[in-house]
C-alpha atoms as a PDB file:
ATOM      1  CA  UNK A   1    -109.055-109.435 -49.054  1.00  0.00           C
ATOM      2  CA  UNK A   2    -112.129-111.298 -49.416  1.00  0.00           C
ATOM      3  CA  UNK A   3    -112.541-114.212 -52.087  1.00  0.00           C
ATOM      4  CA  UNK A   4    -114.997-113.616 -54.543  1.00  0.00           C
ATOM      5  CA  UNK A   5    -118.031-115.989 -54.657  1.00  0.00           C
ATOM      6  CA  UNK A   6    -117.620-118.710 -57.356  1.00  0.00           C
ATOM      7  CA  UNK A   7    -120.624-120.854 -56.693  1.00  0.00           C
ATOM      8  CA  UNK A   8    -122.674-121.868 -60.277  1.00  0.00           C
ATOM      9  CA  UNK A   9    -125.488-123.622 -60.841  1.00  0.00           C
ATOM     10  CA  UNK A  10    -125.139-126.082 -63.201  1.00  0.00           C
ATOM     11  CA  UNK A  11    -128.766-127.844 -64.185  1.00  0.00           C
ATOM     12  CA  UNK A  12    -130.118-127.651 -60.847  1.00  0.00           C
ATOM     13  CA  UNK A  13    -126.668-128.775 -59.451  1.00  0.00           C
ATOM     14  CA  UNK A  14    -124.994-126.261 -57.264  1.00  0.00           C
ATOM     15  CA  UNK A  15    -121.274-126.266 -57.525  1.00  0.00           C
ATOM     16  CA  UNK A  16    -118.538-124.664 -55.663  1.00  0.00           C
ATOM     17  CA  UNK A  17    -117.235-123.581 -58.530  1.00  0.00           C
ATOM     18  CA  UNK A  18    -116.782-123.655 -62.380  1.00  0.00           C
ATOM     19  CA  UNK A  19    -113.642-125.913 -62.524  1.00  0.00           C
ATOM     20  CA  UNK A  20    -115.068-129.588 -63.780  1.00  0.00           C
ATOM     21  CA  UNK A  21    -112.409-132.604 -64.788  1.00  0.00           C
ATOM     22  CA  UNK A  22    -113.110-133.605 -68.258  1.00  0.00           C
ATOM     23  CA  UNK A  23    -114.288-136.898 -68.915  1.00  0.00           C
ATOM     24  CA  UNK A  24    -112.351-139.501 -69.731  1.00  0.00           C
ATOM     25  CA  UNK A  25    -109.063-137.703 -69.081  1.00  0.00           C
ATOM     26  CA  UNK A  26    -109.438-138.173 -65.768  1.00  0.00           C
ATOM     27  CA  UNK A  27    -110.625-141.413 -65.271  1.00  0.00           C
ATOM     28  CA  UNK A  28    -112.979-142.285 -62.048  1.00  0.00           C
ATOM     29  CA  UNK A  29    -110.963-139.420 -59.647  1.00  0.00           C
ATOM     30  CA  UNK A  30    -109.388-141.804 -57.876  1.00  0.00           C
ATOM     31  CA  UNK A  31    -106.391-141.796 -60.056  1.00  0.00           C
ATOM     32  CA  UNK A  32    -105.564-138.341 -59.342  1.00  0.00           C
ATOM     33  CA  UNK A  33    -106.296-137.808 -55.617  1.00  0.00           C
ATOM     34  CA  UNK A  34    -102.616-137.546 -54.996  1.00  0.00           C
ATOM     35  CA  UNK A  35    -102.428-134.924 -57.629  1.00  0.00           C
ATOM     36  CA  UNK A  36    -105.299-132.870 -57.061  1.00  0.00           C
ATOM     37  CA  UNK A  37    -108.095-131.907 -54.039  1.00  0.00           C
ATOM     38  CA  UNK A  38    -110.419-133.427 -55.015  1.00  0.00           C
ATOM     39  CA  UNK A  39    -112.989-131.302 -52.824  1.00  0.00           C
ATOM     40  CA  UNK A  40    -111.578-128.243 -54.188  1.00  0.00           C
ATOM     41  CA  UNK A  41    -113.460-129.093 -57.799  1.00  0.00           C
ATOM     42  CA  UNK A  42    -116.793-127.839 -58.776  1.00  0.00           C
ATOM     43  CA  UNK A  43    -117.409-131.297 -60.209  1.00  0.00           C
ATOM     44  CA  UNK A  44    -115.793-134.478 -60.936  1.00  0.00           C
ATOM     45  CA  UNK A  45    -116.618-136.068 -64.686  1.00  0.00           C
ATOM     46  CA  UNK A  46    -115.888-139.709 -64.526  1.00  0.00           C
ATOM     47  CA  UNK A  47    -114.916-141.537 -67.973  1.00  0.00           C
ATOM     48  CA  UNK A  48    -117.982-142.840 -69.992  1.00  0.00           C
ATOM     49  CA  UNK A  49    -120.289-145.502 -68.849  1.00  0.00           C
ATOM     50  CA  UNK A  50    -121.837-148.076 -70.615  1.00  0.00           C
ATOM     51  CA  UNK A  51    -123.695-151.329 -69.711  1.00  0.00           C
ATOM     52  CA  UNK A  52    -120.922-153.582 -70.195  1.00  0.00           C
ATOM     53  CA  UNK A  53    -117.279-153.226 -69.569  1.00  0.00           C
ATOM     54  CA  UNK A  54    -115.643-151.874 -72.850  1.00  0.00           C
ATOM     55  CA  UNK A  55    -111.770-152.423 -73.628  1.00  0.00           C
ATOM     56  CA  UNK A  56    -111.750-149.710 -76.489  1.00  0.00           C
ATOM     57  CA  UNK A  57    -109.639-149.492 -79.220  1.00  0.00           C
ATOM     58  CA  UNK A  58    -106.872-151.857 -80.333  1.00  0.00           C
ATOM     59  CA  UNK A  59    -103.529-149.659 -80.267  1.00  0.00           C
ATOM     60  CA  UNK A  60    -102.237-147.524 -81.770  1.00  0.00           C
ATOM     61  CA  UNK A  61    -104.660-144.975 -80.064  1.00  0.00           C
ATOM     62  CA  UNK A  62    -103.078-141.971 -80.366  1.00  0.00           C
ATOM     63  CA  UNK A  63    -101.327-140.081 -83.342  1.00  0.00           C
ATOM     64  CA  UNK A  64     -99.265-137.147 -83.475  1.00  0.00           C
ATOM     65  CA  UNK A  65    -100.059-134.239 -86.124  1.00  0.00           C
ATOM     66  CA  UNK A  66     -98.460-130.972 -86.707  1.00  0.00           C
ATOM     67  CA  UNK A  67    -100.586-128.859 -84.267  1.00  0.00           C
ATOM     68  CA  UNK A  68    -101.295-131.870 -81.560  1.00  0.00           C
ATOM     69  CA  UNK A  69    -102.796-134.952 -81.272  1.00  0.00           C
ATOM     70  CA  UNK A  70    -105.722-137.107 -82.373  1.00  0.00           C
ATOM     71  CA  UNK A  71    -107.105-139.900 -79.917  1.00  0.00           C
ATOM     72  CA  UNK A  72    -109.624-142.630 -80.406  1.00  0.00           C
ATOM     73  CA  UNK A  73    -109.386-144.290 -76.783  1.00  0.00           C
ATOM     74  CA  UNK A  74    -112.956-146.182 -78.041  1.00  0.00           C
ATOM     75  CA  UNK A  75    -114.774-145.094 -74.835  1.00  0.00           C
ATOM     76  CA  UNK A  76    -112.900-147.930 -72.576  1.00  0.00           C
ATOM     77  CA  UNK A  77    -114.329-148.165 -69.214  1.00  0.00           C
ATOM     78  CA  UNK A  78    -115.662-150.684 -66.511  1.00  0.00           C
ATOM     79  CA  UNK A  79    -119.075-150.865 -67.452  1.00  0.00           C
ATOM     80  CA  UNK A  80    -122.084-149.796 -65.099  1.00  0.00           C
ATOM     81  CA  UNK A  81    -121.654-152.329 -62.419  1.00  0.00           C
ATOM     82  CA  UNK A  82    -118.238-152.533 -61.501  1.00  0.00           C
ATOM     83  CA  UNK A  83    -118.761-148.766 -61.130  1.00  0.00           C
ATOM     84  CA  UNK A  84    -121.265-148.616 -59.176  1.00  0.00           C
ATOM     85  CA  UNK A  85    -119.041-151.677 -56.775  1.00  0.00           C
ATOM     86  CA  UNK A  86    -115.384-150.506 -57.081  1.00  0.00           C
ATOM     87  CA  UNK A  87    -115.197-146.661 -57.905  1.00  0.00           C
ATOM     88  CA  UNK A  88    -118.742-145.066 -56.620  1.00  0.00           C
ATOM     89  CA  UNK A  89    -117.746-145.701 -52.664  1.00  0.00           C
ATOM     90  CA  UNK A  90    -114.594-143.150 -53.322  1.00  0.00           C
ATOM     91  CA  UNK A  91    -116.420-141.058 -54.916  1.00  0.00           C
ATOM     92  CA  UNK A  92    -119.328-140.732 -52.033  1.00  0.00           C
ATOM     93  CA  UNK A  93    -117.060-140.166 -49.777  1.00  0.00           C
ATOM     94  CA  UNK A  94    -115.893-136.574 -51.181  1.00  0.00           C
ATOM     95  CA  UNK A  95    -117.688-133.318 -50.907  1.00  0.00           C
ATOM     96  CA  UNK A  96    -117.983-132.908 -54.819  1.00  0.00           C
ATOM     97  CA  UNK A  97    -120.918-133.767 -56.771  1.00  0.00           C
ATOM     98  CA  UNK A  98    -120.231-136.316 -59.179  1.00  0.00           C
ATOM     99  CA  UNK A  99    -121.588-136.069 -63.381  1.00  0.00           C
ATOM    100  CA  UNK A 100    -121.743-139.724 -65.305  1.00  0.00           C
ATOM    101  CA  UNK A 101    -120.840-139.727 -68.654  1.00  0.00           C
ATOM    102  CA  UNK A 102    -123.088-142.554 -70.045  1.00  0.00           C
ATOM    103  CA  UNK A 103    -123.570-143.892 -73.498  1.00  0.00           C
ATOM    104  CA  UNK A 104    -125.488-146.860 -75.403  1.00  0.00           C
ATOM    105  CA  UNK A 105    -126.085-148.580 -78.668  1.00  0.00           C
ATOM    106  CA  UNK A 106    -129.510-147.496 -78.604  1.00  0.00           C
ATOM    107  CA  UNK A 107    -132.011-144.930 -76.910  1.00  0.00           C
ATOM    108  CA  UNK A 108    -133.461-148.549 -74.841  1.00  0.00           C
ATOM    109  CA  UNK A 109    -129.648-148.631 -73.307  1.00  0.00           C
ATOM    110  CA  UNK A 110    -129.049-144.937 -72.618  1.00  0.00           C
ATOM    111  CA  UNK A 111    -132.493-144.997 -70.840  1.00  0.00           C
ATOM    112  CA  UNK A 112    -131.282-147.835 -68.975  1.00  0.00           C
ATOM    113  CA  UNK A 113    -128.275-146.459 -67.829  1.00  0.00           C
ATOM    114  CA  UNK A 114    -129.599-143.018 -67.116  1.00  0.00           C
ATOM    115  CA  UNK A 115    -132.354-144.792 -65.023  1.00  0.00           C
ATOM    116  CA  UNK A 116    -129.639-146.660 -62.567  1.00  0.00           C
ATOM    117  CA  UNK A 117    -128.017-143.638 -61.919  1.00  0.00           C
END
């Protein structure tokens, strides 16, 4: 039997397939490489970026309701540069493209950010 073609094109980025990680839920990759393939992804969404390292929200983070569960994580992450130092090598090393999830306080910041990577 042959396997069907699942190749997209995403924004000008060609992916292997339609299966992306959702940001934040699955942190820089790294986390999960004894999980998942990594290479077997279309495309790996790291947690949000911002210019400076951001610890979030204070707990409690996450409340229960009768159909789920809210979260306000607060968009914690390890800011721009210690990405770019400690998680982007990992990342180069695998055959999947990688999407940044950036944000800012201001348009100034987000144009920043978007410039670097």
């Amino acid at each position: 039997m042959k396997h069907p073609d699942l190749h997209v094109n995403i924004g000008g980025i060609k992916l292997k397939n339609p299966v992306m990680t959702a940001s934040g839920t699955f942190g820089y990759g790294r986390e999960f490489e004894d999980l998942v393939d990594l290479n077997r992804v279309g495309a790996i969404i790291v947690k949000g970026l911002s210019s400076a390292p951001s610890k979030g929200n204070p707990p409690p983070r996450i409340a229960e309701t009768p159909c789920g569960m809210l979260n306000a994580i607060g968009l914690e992450n390890v800011g721009i540069e210690a990405f770019e130092k400690e998680k982007l090598p990992f990342l180069e090393k695998l055959s999947t493209p990688v999407l940044a999830n950036i944000y800012g306080k201001n348009i100034g910041e987000y144009a920043k950010l978007a410039e670097r990577i």
